[in-house]
Protein backbone atom coordinates (compact mmCIF):
# COMPACT_ATOMS: atom_id res chain seq x y z
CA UNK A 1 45.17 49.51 75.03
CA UNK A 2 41.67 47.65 74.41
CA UNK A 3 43.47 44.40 75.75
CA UNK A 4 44.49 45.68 79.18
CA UNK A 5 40.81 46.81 79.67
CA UNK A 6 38.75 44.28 81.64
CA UNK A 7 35.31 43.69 79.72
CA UNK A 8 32.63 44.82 82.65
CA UNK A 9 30.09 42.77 83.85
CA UNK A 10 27.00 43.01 80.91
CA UNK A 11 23.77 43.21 81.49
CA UNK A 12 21.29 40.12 80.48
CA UNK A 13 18.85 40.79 77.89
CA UNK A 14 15.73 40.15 80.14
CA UNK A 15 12.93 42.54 79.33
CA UNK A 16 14.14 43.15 75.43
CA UNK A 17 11.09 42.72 74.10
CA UNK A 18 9.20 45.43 76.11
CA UNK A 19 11.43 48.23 74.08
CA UNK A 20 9.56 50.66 72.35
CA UNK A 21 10.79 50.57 68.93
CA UNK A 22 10.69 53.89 66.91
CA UNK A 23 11.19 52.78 63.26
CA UNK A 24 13.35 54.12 60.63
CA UNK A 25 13.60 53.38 56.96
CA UNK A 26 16.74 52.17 56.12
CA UNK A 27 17.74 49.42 53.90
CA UNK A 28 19.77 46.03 53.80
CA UNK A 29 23.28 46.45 52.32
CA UNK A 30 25.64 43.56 51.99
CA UNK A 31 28.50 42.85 53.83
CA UNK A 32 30.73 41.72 51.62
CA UNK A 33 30.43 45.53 50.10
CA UNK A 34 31.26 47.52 53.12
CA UNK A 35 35.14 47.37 53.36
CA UNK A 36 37.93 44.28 51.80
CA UNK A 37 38.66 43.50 55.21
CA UNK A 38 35.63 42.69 56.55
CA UNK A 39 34.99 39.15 55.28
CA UNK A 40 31.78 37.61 54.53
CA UNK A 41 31.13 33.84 55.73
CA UNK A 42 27.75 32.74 56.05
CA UNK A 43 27.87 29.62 58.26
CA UNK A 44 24.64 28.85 58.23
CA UNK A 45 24.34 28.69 54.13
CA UNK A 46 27.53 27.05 53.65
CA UNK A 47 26.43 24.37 56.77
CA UNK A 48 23.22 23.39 54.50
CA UNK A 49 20.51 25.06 56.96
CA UNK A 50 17.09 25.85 55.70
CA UNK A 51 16.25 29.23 54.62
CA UNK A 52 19.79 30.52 54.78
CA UNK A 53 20.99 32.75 52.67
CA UNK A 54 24.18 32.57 50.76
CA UNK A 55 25.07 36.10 51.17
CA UNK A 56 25.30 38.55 54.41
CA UNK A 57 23.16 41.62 55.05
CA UNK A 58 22.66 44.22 57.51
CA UNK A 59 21.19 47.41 58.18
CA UNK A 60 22.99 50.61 56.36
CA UNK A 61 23.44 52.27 59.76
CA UNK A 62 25.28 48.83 61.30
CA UNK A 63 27.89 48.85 58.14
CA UNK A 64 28.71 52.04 58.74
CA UNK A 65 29.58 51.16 62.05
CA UNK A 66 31.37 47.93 61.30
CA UNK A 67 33.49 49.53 58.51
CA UNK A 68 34.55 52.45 61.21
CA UNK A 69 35.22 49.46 63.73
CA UNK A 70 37.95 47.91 60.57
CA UNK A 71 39.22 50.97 60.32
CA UNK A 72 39.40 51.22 64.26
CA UNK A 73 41.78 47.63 64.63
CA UNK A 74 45.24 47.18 63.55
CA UNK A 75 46.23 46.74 59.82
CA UNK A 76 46.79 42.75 59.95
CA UNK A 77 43.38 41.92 61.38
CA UNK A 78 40.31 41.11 59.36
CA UNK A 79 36.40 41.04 61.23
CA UNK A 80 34.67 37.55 59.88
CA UNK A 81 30.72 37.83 59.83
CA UNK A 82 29.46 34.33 60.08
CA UNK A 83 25.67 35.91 60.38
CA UNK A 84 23.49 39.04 60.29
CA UNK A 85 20.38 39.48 58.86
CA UNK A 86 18.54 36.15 59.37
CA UNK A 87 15.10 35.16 57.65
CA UNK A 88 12.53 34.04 59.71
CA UNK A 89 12.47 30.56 57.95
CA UNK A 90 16.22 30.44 58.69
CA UNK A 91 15.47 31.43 62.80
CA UNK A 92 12.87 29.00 62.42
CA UNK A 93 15.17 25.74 61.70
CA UNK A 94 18.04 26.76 64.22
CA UNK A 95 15.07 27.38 66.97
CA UNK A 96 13.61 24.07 66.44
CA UNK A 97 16.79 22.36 65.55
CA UNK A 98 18.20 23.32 69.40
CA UNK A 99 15.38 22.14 70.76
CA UNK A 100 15.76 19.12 68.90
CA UNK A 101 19.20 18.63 70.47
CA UNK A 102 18.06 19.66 74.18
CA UNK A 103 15.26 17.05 73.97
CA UNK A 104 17.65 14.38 72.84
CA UNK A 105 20.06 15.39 76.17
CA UNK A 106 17.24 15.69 78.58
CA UNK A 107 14.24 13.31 77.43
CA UNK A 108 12.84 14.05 80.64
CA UNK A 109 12.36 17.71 80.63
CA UNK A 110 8.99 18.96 80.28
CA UNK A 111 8.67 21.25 76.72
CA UNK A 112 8.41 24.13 77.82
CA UNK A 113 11.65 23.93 80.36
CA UNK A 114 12.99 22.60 76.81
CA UNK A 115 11.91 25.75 74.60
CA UNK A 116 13.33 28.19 77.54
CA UNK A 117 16.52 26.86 77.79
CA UNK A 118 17.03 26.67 73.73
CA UNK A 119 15.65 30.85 74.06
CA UNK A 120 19.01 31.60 75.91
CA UNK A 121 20.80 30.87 73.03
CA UNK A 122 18.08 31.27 70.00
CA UNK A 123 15.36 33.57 70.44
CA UNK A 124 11.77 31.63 69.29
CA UNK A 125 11.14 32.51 65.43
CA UNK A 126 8.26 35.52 65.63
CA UNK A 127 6.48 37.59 62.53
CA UNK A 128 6.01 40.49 65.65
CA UNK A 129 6.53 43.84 64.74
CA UNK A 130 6.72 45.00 67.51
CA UNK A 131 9.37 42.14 69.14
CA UNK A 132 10.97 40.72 66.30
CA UNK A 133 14.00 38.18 66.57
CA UNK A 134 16.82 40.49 66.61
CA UNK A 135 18.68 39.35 63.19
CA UNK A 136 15.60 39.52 61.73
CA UNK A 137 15.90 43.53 61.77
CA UNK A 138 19.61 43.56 60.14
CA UNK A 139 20.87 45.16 63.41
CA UNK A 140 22.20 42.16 65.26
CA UNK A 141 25.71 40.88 63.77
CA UNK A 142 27.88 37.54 64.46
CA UNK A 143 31.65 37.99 64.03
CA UNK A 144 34.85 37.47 64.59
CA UNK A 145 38.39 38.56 64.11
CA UNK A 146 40.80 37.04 62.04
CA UNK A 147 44.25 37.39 60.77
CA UNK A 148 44.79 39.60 57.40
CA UNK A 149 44.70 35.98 54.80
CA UNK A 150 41.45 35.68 56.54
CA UNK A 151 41.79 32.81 58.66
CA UNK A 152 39.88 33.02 62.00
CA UNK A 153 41.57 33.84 65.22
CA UNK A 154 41.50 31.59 68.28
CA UNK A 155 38.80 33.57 70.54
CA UNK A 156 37.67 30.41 72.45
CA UNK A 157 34.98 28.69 71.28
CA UNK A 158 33.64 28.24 67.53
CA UNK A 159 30.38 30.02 66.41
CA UNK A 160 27.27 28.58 67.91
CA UNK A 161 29.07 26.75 70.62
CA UNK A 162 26.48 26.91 73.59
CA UNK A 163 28.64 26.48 76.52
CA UNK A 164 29.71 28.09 79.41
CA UNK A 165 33.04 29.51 77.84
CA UNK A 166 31.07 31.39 75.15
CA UNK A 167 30.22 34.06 77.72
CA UNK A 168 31.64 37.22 76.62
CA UNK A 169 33.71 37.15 79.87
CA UNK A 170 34.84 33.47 80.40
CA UNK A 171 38.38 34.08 79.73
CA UNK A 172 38.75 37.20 81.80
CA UNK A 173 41.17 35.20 84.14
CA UNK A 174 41.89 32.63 81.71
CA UNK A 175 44.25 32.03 78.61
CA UNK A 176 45.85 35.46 78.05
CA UNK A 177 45.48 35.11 74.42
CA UNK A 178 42.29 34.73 74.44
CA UNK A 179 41.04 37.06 76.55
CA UNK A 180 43.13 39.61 74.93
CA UNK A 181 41.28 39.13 72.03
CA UNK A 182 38.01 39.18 73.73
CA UNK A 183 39.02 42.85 74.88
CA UNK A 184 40.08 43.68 72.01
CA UNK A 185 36.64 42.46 69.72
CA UNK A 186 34.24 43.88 72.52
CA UNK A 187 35.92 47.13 73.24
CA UNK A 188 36.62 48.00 69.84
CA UNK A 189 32.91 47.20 68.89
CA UNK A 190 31.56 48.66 71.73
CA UNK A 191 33.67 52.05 70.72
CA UNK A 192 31.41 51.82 67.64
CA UNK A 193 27.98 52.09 69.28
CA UNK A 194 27.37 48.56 69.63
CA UNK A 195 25.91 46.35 72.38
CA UNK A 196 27.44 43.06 73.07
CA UNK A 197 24.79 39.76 73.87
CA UNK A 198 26.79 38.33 77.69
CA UNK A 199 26.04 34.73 76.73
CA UNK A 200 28.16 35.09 73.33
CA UNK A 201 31.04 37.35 72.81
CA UNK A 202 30.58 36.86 69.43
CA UNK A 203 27.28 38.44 68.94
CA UNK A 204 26.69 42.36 68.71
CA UNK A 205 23.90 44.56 68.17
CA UNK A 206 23.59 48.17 66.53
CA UNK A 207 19.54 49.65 66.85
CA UNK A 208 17.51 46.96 67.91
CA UNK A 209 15.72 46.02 71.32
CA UNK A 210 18.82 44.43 72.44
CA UNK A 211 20.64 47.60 71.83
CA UNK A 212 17.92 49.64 73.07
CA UNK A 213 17.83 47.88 76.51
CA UNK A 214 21.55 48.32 77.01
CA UNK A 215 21.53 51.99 76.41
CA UNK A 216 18.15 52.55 77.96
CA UNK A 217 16.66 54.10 74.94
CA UNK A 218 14.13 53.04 71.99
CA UNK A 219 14.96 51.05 69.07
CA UNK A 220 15.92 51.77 65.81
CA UNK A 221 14.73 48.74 63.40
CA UNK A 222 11.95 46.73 63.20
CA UNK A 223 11.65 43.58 60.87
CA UNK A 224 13.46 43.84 57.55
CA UNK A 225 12.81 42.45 54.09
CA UNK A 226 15.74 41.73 51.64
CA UNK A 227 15.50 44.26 48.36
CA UNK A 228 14.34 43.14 45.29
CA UNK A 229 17.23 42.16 43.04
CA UNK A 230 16.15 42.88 39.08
């Protein structure tokens, strides 16, 4: 059983933007298509953020994956994406709006001390191609599991909380519940091909230079562009 297995000690994410990345074509597909138990719930839109869209999207290759990873948990759960693909005008405003926050907390911190500490939890908005902010390539994924009427489950912390009990492990010798679920989320997922981010057990990656990193190999996506709706 998934929840009996300890989640292992993850590796950090230093050095992610020195993957090669060897690009395929593949499109956007939208995540409210891939399966009636995977729910789609775009935080950021329904929160009022600029450049948020009001719809999910990732890569064809990741819903595959996350469809196989439904299929994979028991018949009363539900996954809940709260992000995926994220415009660069979107990773732009929650970038500048941490730093916002961090500046208010610590007015005496020099800027660039400020702008490192907001990277841990929200990588810098970047048009590179060849290190692009990882939901800007469709392959990174924020989720959740929830109960069948599609109600979240209690896995800790809310999305986007930046503290210390977001850690993928922080419950490994705390509320049972919880870190049952934890297991459950991370090994299921990571059954699936993808990576988990250590400093947020809700984030995941399929193909990208986090992804790469972990499993020591190139990446699959670069930047991606939403399709043209006629």
């Amino acid at each position: 059983m998934d929840e009996l297995t300890p989640i292992p000690r993850l590796r950090t994410n230093f050095g992610w933007r020195e993957v090669d990345i060897d690009a395929v074509d593949e499109p956007l597909v939208r995540v409210d298509g891939i399966s009636n138990r995977i729910i789609d719930q775009p935080l950021y839109h329904q929160w009022g953020l600029a450049g948020a869209l009001p719809a999910s999207w990732v890569r064809a290759g990741v819903a595959t994956r996350l469809a196989r990873v439904i299929d994979d948990l028991p018949s009363d759960f539900t996954l809940i994406v709260w992000d995926a693909y994220r415009p660069l005008a979107l990773q732009s405003s929650l970038f500048y709006q941490y730093v916002m926050e961090l500046s208010a907390v610590h007015p005496d911190w020099p800027a660039d001390a400020i702008e490192e500490a907001a990277a841990r939890y929200v990588t810098p908005p970047s048009r590179s191609r060849v290190a692009p902010p990882p939901h800007l390539t469709g392959a990174a994924v924020d989720l959740t599991l929830g109960f069948a009427d599609g109600s979240e489950r209690d896995l800790g912390t809310a999305f986007d909380a930046f503290v210390p009990e977001a850690d993928t492990r922080a419950f490994e010798d705390g509320v049972p519940e919880i870190r049952d679920l934890r297991r459950l989320l991370y090994w299921t997922m990571h059954r699936h091909g993808f990576a988990n981010y250590s400093e947020e057990w809700w984030h995941f990656d399929y193909g990208d230079q986090f992804w790469g990193l972990v499993n020591e190999c190139a990446a699959m996506y670069g930047p991606a562009e939403l399709p043209e709706v006629g």
